[in-house]
PDB file of N, CA and C in Angstrom:
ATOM      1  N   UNK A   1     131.755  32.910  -2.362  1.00  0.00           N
ATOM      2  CA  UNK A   1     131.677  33.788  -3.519  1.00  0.00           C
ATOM      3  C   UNK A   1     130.829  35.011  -3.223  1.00  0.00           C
ATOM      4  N   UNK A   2     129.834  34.770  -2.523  1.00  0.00           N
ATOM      5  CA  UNK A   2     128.837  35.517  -2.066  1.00  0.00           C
ATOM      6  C   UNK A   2     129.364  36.705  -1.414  1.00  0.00           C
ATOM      7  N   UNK A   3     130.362  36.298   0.063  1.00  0.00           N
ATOM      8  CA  UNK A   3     130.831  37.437   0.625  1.00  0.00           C
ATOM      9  C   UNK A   3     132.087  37.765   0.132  1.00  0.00           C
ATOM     10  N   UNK A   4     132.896  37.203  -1.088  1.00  0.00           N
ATOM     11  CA  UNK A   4     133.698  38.032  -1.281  1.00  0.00           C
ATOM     12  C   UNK A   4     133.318  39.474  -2.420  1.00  0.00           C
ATOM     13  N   UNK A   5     131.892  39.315  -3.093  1.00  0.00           N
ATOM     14  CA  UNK A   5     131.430  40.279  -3.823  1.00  0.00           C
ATOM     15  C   UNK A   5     130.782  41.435  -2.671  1.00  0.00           C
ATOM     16  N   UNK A   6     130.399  41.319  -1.219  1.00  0.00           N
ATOM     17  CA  UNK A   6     129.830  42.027  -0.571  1.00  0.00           C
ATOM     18  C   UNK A   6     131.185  42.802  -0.093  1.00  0.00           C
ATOM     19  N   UNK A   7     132.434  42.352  -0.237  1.00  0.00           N
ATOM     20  CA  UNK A   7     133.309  42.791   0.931  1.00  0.00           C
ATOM     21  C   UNK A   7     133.941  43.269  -0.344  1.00  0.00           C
ATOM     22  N   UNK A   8     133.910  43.056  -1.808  1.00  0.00           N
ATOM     23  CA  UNK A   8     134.615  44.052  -2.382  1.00  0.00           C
ATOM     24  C   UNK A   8     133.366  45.391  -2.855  1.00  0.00           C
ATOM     25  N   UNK A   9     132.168  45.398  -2.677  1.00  0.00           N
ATOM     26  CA  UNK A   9     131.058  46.111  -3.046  1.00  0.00           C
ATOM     27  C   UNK A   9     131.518  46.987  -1.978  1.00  0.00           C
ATOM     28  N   UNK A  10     131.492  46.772  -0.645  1.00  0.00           N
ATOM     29  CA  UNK A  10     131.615  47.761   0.666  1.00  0.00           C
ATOM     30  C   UNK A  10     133.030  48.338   0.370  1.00  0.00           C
ATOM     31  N   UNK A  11     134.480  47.552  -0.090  1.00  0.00           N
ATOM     32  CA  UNK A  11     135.680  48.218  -0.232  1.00  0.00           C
ATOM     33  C   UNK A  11     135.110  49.908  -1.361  1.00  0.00           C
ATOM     34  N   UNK A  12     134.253  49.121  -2.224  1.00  0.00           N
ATOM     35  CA  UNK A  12     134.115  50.177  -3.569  1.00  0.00           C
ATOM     36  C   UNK A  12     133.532  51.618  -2.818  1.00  0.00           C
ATOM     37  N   UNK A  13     132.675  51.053  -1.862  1.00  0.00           N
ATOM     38  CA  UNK A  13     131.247  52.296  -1.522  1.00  0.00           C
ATOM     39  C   UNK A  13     132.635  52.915  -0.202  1.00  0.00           C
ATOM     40  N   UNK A  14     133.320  52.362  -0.261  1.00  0.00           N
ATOM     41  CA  UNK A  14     134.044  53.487   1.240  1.00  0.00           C
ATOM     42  C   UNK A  14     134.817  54.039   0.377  1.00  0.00           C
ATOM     43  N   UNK A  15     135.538  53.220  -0.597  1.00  0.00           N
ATOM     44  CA  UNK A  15     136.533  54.424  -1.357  1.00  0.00           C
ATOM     45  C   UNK A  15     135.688  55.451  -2.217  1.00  0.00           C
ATOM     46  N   UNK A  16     134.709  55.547  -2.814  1.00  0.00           N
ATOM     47  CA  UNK A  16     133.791  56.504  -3.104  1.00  0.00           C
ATOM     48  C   UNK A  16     133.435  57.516  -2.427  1.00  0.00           C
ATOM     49  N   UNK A  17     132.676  56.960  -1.358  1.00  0.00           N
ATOM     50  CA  UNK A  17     132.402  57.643  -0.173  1.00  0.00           C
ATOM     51  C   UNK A  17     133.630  58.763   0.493  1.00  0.00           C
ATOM     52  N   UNK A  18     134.777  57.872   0.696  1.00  0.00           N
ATOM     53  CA  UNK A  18     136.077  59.096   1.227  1.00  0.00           C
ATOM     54  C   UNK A  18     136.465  59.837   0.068  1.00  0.00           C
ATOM     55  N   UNK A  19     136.575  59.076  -1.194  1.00  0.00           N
ATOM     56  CA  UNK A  19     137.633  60.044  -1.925  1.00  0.00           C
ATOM     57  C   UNK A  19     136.717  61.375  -2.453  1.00  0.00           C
ATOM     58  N   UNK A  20     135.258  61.114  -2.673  1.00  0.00           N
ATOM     59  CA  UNK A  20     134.576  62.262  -3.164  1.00  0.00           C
ATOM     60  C   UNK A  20     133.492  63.062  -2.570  1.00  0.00           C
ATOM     61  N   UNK A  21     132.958  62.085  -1.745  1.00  0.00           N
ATOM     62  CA  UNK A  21     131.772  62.790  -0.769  1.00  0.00           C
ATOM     63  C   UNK A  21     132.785  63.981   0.107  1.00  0.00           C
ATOM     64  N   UNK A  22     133.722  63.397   0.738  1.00  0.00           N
ATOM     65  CA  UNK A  22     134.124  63.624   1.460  1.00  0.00           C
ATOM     66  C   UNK A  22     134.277  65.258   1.541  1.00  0.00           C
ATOM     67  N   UNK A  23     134.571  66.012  -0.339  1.00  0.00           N
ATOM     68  CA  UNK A  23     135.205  67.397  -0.583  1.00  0.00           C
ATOM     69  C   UNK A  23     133.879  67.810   0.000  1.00  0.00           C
ATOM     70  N   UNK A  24     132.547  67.615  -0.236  1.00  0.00           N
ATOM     71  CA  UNK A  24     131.408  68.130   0.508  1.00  0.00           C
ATOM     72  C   UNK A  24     130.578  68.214   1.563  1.00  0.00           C
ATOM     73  N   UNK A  25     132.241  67.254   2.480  1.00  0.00           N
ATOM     74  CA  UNK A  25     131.888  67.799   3.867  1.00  0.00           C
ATOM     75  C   UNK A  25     131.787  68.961   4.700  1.00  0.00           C
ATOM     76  N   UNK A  26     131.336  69.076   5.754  1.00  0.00           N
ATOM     77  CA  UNK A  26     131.593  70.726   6.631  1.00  0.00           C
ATOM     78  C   UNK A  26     133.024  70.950   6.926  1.00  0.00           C
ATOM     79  N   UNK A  27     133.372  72.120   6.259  1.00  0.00           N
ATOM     80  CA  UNK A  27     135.018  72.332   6.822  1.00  0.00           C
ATOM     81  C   UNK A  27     135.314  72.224   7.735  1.00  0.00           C
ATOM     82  N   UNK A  28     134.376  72.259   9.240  1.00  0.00           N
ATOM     83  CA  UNK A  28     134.471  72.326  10.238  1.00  0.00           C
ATOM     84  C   UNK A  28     134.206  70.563  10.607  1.00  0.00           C
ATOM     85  N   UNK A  29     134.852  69.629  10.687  1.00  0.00           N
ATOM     86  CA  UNK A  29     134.030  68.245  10.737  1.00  0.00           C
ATOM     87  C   UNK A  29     133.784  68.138  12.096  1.00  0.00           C
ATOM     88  N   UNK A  30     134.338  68.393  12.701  1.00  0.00           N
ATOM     89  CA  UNK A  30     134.627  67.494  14.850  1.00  0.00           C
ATOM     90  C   UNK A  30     133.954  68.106  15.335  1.00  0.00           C
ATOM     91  N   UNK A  31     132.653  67.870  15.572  1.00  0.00           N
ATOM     92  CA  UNK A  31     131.236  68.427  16.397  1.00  0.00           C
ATOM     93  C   UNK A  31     131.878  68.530  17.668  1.00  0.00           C
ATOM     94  N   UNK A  32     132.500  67.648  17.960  1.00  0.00           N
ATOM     95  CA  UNK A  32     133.015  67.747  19.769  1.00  0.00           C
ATOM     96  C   UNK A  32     134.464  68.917  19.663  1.00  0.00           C
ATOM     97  N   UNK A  33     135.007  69.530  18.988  1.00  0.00           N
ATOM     98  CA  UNK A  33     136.009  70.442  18.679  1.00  0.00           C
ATOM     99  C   UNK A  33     135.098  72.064  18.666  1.00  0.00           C
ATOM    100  N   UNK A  34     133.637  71.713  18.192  1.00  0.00           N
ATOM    101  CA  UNK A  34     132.992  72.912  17.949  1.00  0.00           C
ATOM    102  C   UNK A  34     132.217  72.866  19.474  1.00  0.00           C
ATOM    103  N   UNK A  35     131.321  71.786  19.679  1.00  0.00           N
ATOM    104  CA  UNK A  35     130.493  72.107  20.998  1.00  0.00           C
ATOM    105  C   UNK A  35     131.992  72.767  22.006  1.00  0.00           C
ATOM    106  N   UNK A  36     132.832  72.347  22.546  1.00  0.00           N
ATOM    107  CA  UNK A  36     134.115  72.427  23.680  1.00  0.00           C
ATOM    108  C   UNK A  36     134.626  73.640  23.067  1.00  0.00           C
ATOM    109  N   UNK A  37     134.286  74.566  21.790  1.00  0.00           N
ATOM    110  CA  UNK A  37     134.667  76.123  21.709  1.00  0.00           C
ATOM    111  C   UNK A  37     133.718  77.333  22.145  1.00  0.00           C
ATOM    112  N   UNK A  38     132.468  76.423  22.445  1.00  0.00           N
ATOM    113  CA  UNK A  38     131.528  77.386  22.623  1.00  0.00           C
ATOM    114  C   UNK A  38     131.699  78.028  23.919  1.00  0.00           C
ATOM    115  N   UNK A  39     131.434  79.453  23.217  1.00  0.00           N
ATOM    116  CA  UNK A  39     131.822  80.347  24.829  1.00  0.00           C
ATOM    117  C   UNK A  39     133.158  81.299  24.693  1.00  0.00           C
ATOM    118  N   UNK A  40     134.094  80.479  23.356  1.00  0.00           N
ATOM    119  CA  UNK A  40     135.486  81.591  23.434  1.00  0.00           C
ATOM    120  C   UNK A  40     135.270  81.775  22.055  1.00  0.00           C
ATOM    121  N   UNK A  41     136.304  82.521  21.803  1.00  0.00           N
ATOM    122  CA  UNK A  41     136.086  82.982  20.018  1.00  0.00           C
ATOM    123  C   UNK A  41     137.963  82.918  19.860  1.00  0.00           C
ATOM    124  N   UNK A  42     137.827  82.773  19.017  1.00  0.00           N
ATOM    125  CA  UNK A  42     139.283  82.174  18.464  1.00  0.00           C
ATOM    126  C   UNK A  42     139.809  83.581  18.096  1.00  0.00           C
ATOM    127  N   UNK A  43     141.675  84.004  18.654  1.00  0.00           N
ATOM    128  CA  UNK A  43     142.367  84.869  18.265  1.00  0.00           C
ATOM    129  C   UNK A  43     143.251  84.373  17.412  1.00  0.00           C
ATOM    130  N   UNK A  44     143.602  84.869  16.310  1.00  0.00           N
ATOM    131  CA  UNK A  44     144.700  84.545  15.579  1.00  0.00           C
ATOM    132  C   UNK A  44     146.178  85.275  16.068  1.00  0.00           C
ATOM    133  N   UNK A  45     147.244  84.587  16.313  1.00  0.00           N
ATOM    134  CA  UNK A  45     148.261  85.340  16.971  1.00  0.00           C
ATOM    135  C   UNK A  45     149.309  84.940  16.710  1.00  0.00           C
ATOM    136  N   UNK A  46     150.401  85.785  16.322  1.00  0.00           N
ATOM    137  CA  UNK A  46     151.816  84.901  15.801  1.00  0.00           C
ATOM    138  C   UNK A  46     152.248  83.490  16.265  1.00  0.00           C
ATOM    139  N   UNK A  47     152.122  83.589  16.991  1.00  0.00           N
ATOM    140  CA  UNK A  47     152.209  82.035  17.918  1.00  0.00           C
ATOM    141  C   UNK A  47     151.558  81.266  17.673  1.00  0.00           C
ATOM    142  N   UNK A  48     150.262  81.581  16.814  1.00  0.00           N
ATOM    143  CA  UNK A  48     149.136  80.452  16.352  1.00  0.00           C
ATOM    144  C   UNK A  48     147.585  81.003  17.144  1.00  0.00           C
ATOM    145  N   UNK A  49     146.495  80.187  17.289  1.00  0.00           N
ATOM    146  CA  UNK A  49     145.305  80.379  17.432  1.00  0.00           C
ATOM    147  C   UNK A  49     145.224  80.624  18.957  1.00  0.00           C
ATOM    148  N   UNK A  50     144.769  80.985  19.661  1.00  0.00           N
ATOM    149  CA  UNK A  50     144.221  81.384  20.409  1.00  0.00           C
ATOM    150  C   UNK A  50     142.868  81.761  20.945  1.00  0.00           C
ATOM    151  N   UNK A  51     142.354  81.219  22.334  1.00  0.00           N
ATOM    152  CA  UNK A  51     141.125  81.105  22.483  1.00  0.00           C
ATOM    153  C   UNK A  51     140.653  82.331  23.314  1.00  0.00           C
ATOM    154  N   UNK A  52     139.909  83.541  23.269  1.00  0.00           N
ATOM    155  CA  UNK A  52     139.370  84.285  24.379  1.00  0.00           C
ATOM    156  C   UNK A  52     138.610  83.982  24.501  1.00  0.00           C
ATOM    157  N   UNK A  53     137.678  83.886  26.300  1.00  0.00           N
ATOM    158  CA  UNK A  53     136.769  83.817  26.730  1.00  0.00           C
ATOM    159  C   UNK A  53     137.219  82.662  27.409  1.00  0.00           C
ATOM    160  N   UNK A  54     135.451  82.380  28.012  1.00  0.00           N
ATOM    161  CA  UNK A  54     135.493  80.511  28.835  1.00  0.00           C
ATOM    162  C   UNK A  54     134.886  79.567  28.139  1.00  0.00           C
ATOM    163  N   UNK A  55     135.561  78.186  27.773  1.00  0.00           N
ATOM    164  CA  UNK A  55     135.245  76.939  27.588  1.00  0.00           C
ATOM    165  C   UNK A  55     135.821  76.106  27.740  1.00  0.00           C
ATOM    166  N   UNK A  56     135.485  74.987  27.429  1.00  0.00           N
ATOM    167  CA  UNK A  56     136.407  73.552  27.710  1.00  0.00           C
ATOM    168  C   UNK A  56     137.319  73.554  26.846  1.00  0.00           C
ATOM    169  N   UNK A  57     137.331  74.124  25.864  1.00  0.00           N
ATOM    170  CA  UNK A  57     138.676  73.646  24.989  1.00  0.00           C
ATOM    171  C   UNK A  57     139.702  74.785  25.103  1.00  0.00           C
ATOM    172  N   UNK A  58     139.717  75.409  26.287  1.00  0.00           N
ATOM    173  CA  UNK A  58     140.804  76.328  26.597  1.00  0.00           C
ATOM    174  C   UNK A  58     141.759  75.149  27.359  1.00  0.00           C
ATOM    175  N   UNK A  59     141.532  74.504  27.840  1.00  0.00           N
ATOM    176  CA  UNK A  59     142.772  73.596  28.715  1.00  0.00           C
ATOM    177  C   UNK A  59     143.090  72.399  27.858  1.00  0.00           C
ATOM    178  N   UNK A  60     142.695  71.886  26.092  1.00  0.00           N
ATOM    179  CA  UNK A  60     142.870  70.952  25.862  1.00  0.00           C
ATOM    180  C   UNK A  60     144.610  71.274  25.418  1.00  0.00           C
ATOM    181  N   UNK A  61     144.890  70.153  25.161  1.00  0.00           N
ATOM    182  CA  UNK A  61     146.212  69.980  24.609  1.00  0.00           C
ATOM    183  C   UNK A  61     146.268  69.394  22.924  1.00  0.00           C
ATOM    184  N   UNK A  62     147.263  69.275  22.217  1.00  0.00           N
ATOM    185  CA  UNK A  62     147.857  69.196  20.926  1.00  0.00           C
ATOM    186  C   UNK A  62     147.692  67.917  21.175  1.00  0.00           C
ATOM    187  N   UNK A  63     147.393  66.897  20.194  1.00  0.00           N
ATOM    188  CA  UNK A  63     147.560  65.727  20.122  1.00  0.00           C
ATOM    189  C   UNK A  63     148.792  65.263  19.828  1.00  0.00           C
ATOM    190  N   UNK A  64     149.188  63.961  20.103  1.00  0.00           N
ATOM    191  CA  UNK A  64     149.916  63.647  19.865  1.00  0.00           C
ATOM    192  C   UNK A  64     150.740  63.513  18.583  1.00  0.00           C
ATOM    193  N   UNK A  65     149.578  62.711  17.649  1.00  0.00           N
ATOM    194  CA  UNK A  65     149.811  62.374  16.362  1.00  0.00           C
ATOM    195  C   UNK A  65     148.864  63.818  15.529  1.00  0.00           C
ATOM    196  N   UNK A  66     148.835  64.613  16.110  1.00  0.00           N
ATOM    197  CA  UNK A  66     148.672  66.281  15.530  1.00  0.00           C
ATOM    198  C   UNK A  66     149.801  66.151  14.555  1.00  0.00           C
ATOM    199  N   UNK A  67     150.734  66.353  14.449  1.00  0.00           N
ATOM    200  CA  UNK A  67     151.494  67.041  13.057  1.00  0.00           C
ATOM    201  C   UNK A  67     151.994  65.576  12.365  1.00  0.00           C
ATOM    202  N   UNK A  68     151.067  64.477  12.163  1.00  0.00           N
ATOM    203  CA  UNK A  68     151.450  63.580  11.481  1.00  0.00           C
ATOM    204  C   UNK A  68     151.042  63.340   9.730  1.00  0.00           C
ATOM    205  N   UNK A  69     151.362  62.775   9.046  1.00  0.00           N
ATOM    206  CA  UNK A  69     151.131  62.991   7.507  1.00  0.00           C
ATOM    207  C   UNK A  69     149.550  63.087   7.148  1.00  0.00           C
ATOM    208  N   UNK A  70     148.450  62.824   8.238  1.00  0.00           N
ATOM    209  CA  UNK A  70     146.886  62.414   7.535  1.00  0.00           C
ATOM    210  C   UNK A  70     146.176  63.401   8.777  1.00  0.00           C
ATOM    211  N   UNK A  71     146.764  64.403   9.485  1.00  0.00           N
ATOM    212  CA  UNK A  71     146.580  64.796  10.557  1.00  0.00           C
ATOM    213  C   UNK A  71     145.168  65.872  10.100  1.00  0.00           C
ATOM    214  N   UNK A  72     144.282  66.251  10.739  1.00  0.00           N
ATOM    215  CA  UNK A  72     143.417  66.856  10.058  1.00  0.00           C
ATOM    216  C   UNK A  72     142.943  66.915   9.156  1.00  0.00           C
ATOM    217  N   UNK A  73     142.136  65.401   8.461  1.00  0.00           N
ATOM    218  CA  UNK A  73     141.760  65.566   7.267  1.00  0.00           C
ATOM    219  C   UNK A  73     142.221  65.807   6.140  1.00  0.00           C
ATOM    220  N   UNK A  74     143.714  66.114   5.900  1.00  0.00           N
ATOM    221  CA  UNK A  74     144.081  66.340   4.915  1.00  0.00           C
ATOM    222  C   UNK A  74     145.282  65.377   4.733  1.00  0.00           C
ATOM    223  N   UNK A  75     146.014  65.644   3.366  1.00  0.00           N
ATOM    224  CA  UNK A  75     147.250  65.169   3.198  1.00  0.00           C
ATOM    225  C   UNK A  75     148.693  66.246   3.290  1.00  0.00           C
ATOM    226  N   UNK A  76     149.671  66.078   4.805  1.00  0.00           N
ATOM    227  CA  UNK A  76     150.939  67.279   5.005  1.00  0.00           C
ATOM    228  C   UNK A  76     149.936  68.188   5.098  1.00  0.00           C
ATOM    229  N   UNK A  77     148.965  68.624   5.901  1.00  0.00           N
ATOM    230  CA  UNK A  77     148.619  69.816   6.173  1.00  0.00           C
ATOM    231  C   UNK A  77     147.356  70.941   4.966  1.00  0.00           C
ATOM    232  N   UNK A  78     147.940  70.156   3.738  1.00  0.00           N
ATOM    233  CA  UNK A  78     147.224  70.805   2.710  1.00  0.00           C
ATOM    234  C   UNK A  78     145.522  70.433   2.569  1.00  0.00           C
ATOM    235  N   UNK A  79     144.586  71.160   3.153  1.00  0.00           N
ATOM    236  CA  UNK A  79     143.382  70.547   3.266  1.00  0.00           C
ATOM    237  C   UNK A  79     142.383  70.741   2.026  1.00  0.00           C
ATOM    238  N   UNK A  80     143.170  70.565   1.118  1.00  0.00           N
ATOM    239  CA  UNK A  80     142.216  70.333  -0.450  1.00  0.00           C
ATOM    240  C   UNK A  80     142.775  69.136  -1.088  1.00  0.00           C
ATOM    241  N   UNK A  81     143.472  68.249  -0.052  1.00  0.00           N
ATOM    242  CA  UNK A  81     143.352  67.159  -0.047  1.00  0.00           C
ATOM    243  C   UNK A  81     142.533  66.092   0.531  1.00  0.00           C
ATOM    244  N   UNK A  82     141.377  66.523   0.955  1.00  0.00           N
ATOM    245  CA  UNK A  82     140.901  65.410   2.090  1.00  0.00           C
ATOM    246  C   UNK A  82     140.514  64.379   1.044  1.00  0.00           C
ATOM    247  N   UNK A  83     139.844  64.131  -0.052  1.00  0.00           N
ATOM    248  CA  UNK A  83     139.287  63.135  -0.553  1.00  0.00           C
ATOM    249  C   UNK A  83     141.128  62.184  -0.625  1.00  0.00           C
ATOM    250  N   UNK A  84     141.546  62.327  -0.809  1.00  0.00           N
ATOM    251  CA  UNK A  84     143.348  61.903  -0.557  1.00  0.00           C
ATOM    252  C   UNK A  84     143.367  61.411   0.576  1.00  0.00           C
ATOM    253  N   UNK A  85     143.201  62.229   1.422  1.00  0.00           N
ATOM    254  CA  UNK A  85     143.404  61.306   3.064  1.00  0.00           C
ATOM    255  C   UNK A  85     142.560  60.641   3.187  1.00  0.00           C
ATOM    256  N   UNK A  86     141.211  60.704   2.944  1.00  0.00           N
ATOM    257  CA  UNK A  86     140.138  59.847   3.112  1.00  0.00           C
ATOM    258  C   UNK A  86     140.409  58.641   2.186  1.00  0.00           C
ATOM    259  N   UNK A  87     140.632  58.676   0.724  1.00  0.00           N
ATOM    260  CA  UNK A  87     141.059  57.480   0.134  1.00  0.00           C
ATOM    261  C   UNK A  87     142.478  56.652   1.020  1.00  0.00           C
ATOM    262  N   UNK A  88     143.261  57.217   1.526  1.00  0.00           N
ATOM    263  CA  UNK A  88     144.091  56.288   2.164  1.00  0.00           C
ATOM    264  C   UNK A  88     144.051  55.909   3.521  1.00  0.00           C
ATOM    265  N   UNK A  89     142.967  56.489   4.022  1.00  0.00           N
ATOM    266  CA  UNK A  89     142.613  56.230   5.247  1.00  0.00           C
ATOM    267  C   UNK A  89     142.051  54.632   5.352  1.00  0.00           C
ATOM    268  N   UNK A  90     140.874  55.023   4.040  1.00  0.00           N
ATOM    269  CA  UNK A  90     140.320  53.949   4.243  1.00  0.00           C
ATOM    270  C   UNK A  90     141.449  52.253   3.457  1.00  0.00           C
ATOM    271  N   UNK A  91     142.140  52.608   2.514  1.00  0.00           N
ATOM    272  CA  UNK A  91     142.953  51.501   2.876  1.00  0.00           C
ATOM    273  C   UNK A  91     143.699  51.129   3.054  1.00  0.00           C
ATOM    274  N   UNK A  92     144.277  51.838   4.345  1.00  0.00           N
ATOM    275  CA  UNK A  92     144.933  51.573   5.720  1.00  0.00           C
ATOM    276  C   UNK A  92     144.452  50.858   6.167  1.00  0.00           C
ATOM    277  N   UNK A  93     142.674  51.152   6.873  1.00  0.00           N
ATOM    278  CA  UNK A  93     142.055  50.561   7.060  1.00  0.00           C
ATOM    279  C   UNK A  93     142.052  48.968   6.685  1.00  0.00           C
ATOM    280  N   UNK A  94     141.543  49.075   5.578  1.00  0.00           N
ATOM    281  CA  UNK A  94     141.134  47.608   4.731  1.00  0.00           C
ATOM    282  C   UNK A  94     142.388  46.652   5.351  1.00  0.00           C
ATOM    283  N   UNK A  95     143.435  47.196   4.924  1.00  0.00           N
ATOM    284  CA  UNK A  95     144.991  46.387   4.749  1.00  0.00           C
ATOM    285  C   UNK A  95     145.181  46.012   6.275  1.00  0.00           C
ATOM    286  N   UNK A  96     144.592  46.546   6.979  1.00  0.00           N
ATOM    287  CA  UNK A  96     145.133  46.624   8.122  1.00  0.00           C
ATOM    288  C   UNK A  96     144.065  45.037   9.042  1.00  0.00           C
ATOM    289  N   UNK A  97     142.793  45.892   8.537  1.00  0.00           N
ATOM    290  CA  UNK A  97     141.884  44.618   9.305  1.00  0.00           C
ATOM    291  C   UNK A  97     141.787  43.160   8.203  1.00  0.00           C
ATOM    292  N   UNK A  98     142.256  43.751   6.831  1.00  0.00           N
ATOM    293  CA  UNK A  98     142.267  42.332   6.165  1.00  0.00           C
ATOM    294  C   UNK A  98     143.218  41.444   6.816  1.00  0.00           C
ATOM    295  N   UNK A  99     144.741  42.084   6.662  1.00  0.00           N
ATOM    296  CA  UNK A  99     145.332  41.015   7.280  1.00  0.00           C
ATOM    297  C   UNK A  99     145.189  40.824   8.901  1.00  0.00           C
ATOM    298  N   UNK A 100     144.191  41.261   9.617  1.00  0.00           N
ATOM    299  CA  UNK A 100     144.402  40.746  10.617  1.00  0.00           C
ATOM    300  C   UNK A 100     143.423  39.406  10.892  1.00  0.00           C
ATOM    301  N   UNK A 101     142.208  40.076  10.116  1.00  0.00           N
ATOM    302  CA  UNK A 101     141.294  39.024   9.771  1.00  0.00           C
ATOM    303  C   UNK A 101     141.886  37.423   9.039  1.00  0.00           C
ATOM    304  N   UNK A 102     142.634  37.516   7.625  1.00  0.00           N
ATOM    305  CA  UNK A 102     143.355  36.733   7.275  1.00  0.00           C
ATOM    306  C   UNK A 102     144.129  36.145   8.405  1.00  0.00           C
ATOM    307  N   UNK A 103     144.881  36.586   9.250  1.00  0.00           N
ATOM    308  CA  UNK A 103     145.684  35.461  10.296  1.00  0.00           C
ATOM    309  C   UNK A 103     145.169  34.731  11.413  1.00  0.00           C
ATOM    310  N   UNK A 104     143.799  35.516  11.931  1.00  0.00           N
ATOM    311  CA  UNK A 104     143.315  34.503  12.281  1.00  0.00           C
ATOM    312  C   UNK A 104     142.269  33.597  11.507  1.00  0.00           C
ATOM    313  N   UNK A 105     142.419  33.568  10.951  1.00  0.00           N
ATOM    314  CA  UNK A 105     141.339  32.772   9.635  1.00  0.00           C
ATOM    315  C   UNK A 105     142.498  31.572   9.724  1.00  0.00           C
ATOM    316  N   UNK A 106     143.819  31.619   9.198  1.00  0.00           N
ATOM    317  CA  UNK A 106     144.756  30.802   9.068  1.00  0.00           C
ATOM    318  C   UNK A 106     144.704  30.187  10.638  1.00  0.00           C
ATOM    319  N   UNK A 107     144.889  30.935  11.590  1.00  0.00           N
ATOM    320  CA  UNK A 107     145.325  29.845  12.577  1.00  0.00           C
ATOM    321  C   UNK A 107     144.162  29.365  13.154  1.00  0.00           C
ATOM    322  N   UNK A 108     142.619  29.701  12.396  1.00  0.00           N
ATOM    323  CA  UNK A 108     142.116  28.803  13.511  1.00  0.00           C
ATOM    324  C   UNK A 108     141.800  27.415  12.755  1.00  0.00           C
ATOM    325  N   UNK A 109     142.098  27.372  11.079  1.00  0.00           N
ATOM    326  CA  UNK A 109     142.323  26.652  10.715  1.00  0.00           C
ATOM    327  C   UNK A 109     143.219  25.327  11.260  1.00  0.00           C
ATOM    328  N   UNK A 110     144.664  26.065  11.376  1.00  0.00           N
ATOM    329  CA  UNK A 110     145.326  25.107  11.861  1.00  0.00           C
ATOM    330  C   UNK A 110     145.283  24.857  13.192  1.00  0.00           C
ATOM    331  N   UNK A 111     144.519  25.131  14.232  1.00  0.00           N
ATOM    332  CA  UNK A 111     143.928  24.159  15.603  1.00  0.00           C
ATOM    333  C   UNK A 111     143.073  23.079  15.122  1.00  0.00           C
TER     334      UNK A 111
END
């Protein structure tokens, strides 16, 4: 009884935490996206952004899952959604490690 009030208290404080803290994060979130620009200054160019100068994030590449539905903090691209992506992030999350947690709970039962 005990830990199922701790594990729905922590479900409550992450969906809080993403869906509203979240609008008063730094627009800029990925410290490692900002340190790996230092040194170029960003061109805007029909083709998209562009880096002049030298740094490490002149040779990175597009991610993979880059143009996917939760891709940058937001929801489809629109980033005055993040408390949105952050609420479904996190239960993705939940759903994801509950049931994984749940199946082995079941089978170690049945050994």
């Amino acid at each position: 009884m005990r830990a199922r009030w701790f594990f729905v208290s922590f479900a409550l404080v992450a969906l809080v935490l993403a869906g509203v803290v979240s609008y008063f994060a730094d627009s800029s979130p990925d410290g490692l996206d900002s340190v790996t620009q230092q040194g170029c200054t960003a061109v805007e160019t029909p083709q998209g952004e562009r880096l002049d100068g030298s740094c490490p994030a002149q040779h990175a590449k597009p991610h993979p899952l880059g143009g996917g539905p939760l891709a940058g903090y937001a929801v489809g691209g629109d980033s005055g959604l993040t408390g949105v992506a952050g609420v479904l992030g996190v239960v993705a999350t939940l759903v994801v490690s509950g049931g994984l947690f749940w199946l082995l709970r079941r089978r170690s039962r049945a050994d």
